[in-house]
Protein backbone atom coordinates (compact mmCIF):
# COMPACT_ATOMS: atom_id res chain seq x y z
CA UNK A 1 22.40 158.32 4.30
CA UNK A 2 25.79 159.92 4.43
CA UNK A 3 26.91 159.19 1.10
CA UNK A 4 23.44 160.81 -0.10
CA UNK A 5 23.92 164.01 1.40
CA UNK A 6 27.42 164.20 -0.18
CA UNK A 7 26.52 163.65 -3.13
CA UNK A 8 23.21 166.25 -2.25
CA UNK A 9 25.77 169.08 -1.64
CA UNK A 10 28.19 168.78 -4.64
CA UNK A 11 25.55 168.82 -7.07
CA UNK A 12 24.50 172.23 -5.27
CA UNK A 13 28.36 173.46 -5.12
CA UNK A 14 28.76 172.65 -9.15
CA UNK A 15 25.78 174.56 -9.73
CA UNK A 16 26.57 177.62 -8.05
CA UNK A 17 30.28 177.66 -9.90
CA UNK A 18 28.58 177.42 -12.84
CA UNK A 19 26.13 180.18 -12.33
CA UNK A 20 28.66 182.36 -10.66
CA UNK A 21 30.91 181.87 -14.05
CA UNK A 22 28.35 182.11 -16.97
CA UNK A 23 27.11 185.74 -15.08
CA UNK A 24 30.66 187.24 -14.69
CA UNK A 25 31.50 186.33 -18.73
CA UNK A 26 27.90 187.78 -19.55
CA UNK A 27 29.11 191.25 -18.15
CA UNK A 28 32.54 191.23 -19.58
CA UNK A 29 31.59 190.43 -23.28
CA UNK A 30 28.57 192.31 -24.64
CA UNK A 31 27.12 191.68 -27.84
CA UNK A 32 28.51 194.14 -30.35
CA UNK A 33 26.73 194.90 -33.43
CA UNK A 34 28.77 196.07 -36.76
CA UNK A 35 27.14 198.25 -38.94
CA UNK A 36 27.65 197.14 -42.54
CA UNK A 37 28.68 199.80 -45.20
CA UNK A 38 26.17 202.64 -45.33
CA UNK A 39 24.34 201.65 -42.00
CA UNK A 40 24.97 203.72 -38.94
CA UNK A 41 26.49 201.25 -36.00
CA UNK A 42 24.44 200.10 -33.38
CA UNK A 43 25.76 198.67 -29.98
CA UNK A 44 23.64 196.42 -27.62
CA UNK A 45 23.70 195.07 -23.94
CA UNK A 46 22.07 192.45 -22.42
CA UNK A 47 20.15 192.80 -19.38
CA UNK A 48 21.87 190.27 -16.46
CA UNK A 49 20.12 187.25 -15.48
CA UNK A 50 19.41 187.05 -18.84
CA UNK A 51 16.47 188.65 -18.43
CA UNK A 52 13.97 188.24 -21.29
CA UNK A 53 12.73 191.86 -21.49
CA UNK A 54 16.37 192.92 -22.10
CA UNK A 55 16.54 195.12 -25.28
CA UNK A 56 19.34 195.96 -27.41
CA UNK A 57 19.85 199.81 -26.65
CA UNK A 58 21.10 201.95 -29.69
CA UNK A 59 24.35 204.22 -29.62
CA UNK A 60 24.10 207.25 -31.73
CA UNK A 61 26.83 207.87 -34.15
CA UNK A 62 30.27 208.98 -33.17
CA UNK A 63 30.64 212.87 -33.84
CA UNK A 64 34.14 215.35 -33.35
CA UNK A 65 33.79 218.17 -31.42
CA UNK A 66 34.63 221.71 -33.48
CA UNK A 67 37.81 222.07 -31.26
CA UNK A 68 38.96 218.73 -32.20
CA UNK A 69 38.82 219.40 -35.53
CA UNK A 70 40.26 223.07 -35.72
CA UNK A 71 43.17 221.31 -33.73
CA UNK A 72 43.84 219.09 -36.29
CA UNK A 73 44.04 221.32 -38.83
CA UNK A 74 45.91 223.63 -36.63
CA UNK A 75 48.63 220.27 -37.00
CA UNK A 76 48.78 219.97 -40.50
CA UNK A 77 51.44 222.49 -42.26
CA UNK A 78 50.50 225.27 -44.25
CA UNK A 79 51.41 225.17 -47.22
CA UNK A 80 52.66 228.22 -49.56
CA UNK A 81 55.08 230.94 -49.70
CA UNK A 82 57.18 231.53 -46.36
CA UNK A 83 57.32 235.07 -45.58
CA UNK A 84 60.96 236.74 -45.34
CA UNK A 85 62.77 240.16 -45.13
CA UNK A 86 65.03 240.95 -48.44
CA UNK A 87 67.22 243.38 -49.15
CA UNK A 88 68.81 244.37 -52.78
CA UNK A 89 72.94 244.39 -53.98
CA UNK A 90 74.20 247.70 -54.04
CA UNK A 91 77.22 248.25 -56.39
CA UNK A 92 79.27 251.15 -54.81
CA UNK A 93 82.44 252.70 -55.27
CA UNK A 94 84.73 251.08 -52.07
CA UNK A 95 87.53 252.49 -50.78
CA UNK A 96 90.24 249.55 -49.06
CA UNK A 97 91.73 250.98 -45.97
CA UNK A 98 93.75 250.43 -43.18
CA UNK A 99 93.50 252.60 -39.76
CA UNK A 100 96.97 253.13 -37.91
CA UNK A 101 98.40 255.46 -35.70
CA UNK A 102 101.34 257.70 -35.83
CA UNK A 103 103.28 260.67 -34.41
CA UNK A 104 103.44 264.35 -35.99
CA UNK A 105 106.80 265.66 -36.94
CA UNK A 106 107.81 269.16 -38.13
CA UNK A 107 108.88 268.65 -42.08
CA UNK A 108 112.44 270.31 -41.02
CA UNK A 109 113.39 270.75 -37.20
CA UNK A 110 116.83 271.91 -35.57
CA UNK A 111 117.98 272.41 -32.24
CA UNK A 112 119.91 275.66 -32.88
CA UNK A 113 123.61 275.24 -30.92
CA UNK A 114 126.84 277.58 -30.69
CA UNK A 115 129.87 276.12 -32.44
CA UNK A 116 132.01 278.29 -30.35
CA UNK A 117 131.90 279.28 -26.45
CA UNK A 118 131.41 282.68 -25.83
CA UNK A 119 129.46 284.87 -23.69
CA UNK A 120 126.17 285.96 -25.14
CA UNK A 121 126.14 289.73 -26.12
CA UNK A 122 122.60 290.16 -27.42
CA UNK A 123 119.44 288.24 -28.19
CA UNK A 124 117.84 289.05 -31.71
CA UNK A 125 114.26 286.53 -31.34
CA UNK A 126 111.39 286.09 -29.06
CA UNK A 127 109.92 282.88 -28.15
CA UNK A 128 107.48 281.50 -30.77
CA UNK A 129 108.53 283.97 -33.50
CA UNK A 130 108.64 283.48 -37.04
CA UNK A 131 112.12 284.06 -38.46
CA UNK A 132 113.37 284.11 -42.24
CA UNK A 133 116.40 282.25 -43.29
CA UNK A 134 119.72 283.52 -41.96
CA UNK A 135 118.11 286.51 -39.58
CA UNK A 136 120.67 286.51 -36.76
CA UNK A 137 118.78 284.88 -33.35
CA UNK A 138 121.61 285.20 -30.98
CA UNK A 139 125.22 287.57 -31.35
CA UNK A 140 128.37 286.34 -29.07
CA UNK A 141 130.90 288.27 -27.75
CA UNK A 142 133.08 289.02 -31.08
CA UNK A 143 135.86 291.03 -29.62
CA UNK A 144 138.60 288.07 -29.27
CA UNK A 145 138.01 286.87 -32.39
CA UNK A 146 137.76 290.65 -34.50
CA UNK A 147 140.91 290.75 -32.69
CA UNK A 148 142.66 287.99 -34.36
CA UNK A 149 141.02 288.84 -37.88
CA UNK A 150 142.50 291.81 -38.03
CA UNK A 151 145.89 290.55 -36.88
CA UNK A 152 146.09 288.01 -39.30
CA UNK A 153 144.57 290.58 -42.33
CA UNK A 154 148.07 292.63 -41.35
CA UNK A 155 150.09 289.32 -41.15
CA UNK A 156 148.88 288.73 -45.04
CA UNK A 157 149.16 292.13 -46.06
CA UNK A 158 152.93 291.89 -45.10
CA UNK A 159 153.92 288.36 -47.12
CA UNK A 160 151.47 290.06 -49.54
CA UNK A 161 154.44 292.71 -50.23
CA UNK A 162 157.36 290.37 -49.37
CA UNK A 163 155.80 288.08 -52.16
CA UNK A 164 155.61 290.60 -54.66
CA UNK A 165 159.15 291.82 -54.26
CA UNK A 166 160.56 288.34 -54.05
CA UNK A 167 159.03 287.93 -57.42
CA UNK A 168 160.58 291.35 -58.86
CA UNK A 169 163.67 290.34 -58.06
CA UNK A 170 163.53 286.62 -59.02
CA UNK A 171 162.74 288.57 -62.50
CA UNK A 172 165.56 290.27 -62.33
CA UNK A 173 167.58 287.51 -61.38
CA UNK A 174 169.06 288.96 -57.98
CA UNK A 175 167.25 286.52 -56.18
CA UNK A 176 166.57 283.06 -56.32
CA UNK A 177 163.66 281.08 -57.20
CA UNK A 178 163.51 279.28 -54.11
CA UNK A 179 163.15 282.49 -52.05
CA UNK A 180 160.13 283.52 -53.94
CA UNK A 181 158.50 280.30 -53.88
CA UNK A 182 159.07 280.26 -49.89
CA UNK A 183 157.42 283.60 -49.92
CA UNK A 184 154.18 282.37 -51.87
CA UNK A 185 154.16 279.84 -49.66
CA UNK A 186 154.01 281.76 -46.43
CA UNK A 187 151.73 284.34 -48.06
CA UNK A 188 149.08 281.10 -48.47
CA UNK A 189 150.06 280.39 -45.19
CA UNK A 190 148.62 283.72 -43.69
CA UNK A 191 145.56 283.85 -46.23
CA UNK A 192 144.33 280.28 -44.67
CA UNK A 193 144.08 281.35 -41.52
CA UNK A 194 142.86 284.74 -42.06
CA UNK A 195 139.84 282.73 -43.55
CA UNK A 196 140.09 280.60 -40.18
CA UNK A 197 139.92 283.74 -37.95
CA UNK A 198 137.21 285.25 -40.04
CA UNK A 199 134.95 281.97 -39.54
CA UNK A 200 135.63 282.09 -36.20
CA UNK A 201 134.43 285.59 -35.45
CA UNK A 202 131.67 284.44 -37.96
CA UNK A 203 130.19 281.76 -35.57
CA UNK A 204 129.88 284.46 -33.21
CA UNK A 205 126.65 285.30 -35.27
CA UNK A 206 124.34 282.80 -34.61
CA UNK A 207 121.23 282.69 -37.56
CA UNK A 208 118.40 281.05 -38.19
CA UNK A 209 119.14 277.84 -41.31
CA UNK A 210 115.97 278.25 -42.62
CA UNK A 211 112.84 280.04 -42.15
CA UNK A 212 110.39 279.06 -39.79
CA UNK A 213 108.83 279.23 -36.16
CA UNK A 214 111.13 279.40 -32.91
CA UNK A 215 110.40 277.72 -29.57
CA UNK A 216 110.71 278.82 -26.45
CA UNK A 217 113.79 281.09 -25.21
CA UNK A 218 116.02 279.73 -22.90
CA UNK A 219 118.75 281.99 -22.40
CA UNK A 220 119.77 285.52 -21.48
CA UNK A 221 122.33 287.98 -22.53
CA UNK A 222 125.10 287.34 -20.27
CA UNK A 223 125.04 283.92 -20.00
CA UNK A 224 128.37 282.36 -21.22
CA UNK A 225 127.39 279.55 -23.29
CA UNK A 226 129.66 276.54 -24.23
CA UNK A 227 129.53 274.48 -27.45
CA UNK A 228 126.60 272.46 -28.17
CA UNK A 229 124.84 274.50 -25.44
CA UNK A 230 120.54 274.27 -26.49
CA UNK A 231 119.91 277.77 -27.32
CA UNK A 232 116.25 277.25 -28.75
CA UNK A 233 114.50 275.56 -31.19
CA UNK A 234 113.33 276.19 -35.05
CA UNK A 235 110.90 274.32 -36.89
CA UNK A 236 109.56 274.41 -40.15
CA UNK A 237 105.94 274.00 -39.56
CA UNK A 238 103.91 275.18 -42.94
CA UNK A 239 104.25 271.51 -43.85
CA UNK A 240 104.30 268.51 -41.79
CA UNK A 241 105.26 265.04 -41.18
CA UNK A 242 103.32 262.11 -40.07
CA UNK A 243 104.97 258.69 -39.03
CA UNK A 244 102.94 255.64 -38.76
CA UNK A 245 103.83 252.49 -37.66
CA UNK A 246 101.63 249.51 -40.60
CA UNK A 247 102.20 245.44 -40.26
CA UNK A 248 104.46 243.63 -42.32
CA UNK A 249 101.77 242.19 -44.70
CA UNK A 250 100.45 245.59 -45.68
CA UNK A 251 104.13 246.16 -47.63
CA UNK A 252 103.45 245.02 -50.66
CA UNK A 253 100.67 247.26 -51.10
CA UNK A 254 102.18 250.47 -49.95
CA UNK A 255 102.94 252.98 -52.62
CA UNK A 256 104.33 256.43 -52.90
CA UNK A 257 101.37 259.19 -53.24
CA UNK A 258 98.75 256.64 -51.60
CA UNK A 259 96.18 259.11 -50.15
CA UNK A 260 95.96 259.69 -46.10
CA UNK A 261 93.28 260.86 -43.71
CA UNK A 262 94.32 262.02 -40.64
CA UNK A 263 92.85 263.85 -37.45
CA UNK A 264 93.95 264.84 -34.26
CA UNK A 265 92.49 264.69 -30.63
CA UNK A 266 92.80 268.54 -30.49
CA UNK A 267 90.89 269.30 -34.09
CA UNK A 268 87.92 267.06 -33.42
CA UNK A 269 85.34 265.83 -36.55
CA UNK A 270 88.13 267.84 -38.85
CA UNK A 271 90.05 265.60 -41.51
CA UNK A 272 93.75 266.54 -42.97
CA UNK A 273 95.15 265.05 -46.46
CA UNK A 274 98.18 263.87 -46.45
CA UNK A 275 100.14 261.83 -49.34
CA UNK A 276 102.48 259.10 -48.73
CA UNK A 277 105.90 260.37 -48.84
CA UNK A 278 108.63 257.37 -48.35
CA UNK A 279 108.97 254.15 -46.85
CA UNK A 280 111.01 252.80 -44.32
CA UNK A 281 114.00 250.31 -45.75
CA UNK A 282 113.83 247.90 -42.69
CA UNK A 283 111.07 246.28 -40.83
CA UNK A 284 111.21 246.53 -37.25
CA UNK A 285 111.93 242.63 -36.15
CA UNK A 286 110.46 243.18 -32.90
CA UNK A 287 106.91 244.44 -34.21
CA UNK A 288 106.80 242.93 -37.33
CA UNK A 289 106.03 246.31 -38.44
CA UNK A 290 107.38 248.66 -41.05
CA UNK A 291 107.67 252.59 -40.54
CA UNK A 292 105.75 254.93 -43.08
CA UNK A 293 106.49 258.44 -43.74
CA UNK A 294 103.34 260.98 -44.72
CA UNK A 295 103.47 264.48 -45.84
CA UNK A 296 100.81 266.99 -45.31
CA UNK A 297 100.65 270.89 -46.31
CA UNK A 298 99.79 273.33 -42.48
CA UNK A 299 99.17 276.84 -43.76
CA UNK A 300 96.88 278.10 -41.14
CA UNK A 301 99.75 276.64 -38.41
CA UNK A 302 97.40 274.27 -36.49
CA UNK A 303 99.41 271.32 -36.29
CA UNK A 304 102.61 271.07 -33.79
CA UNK A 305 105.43 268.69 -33.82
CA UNK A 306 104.64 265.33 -31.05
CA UNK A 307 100.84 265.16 -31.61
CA UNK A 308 99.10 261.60 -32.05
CA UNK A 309 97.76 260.91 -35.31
CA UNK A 310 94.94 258.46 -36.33
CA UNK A 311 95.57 257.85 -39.99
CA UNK A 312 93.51 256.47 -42.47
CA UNK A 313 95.63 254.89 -45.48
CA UNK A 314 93.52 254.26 -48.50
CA UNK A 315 95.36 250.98 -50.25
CA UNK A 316 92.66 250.98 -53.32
CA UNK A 317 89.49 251.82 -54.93
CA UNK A 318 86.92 249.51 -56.33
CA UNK A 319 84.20 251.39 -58.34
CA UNK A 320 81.71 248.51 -58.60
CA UNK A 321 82.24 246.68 -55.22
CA UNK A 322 78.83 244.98 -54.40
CA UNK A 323 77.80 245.06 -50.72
CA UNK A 324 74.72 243.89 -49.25
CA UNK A 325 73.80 243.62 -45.43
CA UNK A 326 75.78 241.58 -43.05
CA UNK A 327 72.51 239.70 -41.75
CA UNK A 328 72.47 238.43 -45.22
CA UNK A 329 75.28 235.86 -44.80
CA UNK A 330 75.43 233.00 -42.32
CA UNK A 331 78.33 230.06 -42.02
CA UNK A 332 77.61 226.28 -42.97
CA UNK A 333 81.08 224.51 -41.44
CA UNK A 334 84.02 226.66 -42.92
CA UNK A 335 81.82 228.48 -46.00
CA UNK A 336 79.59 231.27 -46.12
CA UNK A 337 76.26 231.39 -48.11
CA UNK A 338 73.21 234.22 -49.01
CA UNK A 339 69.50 232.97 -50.21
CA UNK A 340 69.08 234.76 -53.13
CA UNK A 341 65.52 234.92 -54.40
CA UNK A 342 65.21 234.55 -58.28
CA UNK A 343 61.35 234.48 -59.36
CA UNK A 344 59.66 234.08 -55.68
CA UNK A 345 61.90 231.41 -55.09
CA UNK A 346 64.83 231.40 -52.49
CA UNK A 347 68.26 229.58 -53.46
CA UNK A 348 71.04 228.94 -51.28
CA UNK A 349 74.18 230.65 -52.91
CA UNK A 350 77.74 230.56 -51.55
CA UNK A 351 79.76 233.55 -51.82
CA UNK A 352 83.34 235.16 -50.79
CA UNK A 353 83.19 237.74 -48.59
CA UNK A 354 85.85 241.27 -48.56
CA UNK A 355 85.99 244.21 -46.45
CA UNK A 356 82.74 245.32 -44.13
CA UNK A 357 81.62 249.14 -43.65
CA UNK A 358 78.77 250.69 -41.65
CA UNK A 359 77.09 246.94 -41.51
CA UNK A 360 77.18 246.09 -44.41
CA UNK A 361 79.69 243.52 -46.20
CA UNK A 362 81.50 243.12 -49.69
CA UNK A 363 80.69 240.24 -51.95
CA UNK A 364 83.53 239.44 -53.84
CA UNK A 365 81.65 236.65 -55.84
CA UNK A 366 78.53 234.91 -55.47
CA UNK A 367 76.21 238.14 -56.35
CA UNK A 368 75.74 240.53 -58.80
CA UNK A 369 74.72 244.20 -58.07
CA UNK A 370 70.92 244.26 -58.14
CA UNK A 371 69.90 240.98 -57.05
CA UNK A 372 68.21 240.65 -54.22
CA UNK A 373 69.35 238.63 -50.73
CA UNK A 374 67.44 237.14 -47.84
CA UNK A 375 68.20 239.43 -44.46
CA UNK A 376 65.67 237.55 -41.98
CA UNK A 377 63.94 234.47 -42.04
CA UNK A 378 67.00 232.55 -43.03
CA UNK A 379 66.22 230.04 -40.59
CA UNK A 380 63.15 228.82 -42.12
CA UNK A 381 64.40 228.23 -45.52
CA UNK A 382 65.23 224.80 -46.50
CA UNK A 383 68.93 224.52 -47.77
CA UNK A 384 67.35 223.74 -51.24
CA UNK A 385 65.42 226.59 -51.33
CA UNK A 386 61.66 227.69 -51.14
CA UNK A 387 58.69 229.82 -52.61
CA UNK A 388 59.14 232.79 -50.72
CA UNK A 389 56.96 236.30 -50.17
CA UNK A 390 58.96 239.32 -49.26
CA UNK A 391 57.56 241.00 -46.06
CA UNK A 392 58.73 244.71 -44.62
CA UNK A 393 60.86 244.52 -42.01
CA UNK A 394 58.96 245.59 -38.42
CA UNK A 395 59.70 248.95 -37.12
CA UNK A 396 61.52 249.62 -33.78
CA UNK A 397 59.68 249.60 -30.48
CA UNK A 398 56.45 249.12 -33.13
């Protein structure tokens, strides 16, 4: 009886696993149906417990919703021209300079100095004046050194007479030849320094070397003055100097009559010529630098000795540099390029670069005048080039 009732309740167990299993693999694999080509798909589920009223239920077609679809457009690239700024060559006339500074300098100067002490007797200028060559500016007291002119004129008037009579009577033979030439001699003697005395007394007179402006005056009659004593100082200011300090590597381009701008902190927005006038033999070894000398005409008398210069110095002149924008050329590694378009299309050109002015840079070669450069949209060019449509450039705060 035992044994029967085992064997009662494994039959039921083996039934219930396999019910249990052939329900769970009915709901994970439903019956697909695959539309054949040109049929619309249909998809179908059973019922569980395979029940016999199950029906296969029909899926409509798949469909994309509009946003789907504009976004996958939206991911495909446009194709076409790519829209960039341009800008054309210019060929202008180019001046190559170099910007320095230098100091102002009278074109002749002198510190005017007695050669001789002496009290002053008279002054014969006032400060800042304009004098002519050789008007007396300042008068010594003379009457030492009249005194001793006129001594020595009557010490050479007397060998004068002893001369001549030693020479009558060397002609005569009553007296020798020696005596007369000792009385020539002492006559010379006397005439030498009567010219002595006379230069003395002349130094008394102090004058002006050569016409121009005098500085301030620093002495008074009365004052006894020695030798080498400042007395003021003259300047020759209707034309002027201007030094300038340039580097080494700029010698070999500096010329005599190169052209200079110059302009001064006191004159401001006003430009003065000047010419290049000499150049220094040596180059400083401290600075590297070499001293230039520029002339420059001052008729109305605006310009004083000791004012800073800014000085343009014009090396050369190209007449057909081309220049184009400086947002026109952009570095790959060590070189420089430009797009140039050519027909619509955009090429990648490289170039050599010169001087820049007012934003813009030279192109020394790599572009003719006229043709026409890429400013903006560089970026989105491929390095072989593109089809490209030339768009204006947007306005400021537009």
């Amino acid at each position: 009886m035992k044994r029967i009732l085992f064997y009662l309740f494994a039959l039921v167990g083996a039934l219930g696993l396999g019910w249990w299993a052939s329900g769970l693999h009915r709901s994970l694999a439903p019956a697909l149906e695959v539309a054949g080509p040109g049929t619309a798909s249909r998809a179908a589920t059973r019922l569980p417990n395979d029940d016999p009223a199950a029906r296969a239920v029909p899926v409509a077609p798949a469909t994309r919703a509009p946003e789907a679809d504009r976004a996958a457009r939206d991911a495909v690239p446009a194709r076409g021209a790519i829209g960039v700024e341009a800008s054309r060559a210019e060929s202008v006339s180019l001046a190559e300079t170099v910007a320095a500074v230098g100091t102002l300098r009278a074109a002749e100067s002198v510190v005017v100095k007695p050669e001789v002490a002496g009290r002053i007797r008279s002054i014969h200028f006032d400060g800042g004046a304009r004098v002519r060559k050789d008007d007396l500016l300042v008068a010594l007291d003379a009457s030492i050194a009249a005194a001793e002119v006129q001594q020595t004129r009557a010490e050479v008037a007397l060998a004068r007479a002893n001369y001549q009579r030693s020479a009558d009577l060397a002609k005569q033979k009553f007296l020798s030849e020696r005596a007369r030439d000792e009385a020539a001699a002492n006559l010379q003697v006397l005439e030498a320094k009567l010219e002595l005395a006379q230069a003395r007394l002349a130094k008394t007179s102090i004058r002006a070397p050569f016409a121009g402006v005098l500085g301030l005056r620093n002495v008074s009659p009365g004052d006894y003055v020695k030798e080498g004593d400042v007395l003021v100082t003259l300047e020759d200011v209707s034309r002027m100097k201007v030094d300038l300090r340039l580097p080494e590597r700029y010698l070999g381009q500096l010329r005599r009559g190169q052209r200079l701008d110059v302009e001064f902190d006191a004159w401001p927005g006003r430009r003065f010529p000047a010419t290049l006038e000499a150049i220094d033999v040596q180059v400083d070894a401290n600075g590297r630098s070499v001293v230039a000398r520029g002339q420059m005409s001052n008729p109305d008398g605006l310009l004083r000795t000791g004012m800073f210069a800014r000085v343009a110095l014009t090396l050369g002149q190209r007449e057909q540099a081309v220049m184009i924008p400086e947002e026109a050329v952009f570095a790959v590694g060590q070189e420089q390029y430009v797009f140039r378009i050519d027909q619509g299309r955009a090429e990648r050109v490289r170039v050599s670069t010169g001087l820049r002015r007012d934003g813009r840079v030279e192109i020394v070669e790599g572009i003719r005048g006229g043709e026409q450069v890429v400013t903006a949209g560089q970026l989105k060019l491929p390095a072989e080039g593109s089809e490209v449509r030339i768009v204006e450039a947007p306005h400021a705060g537009g």
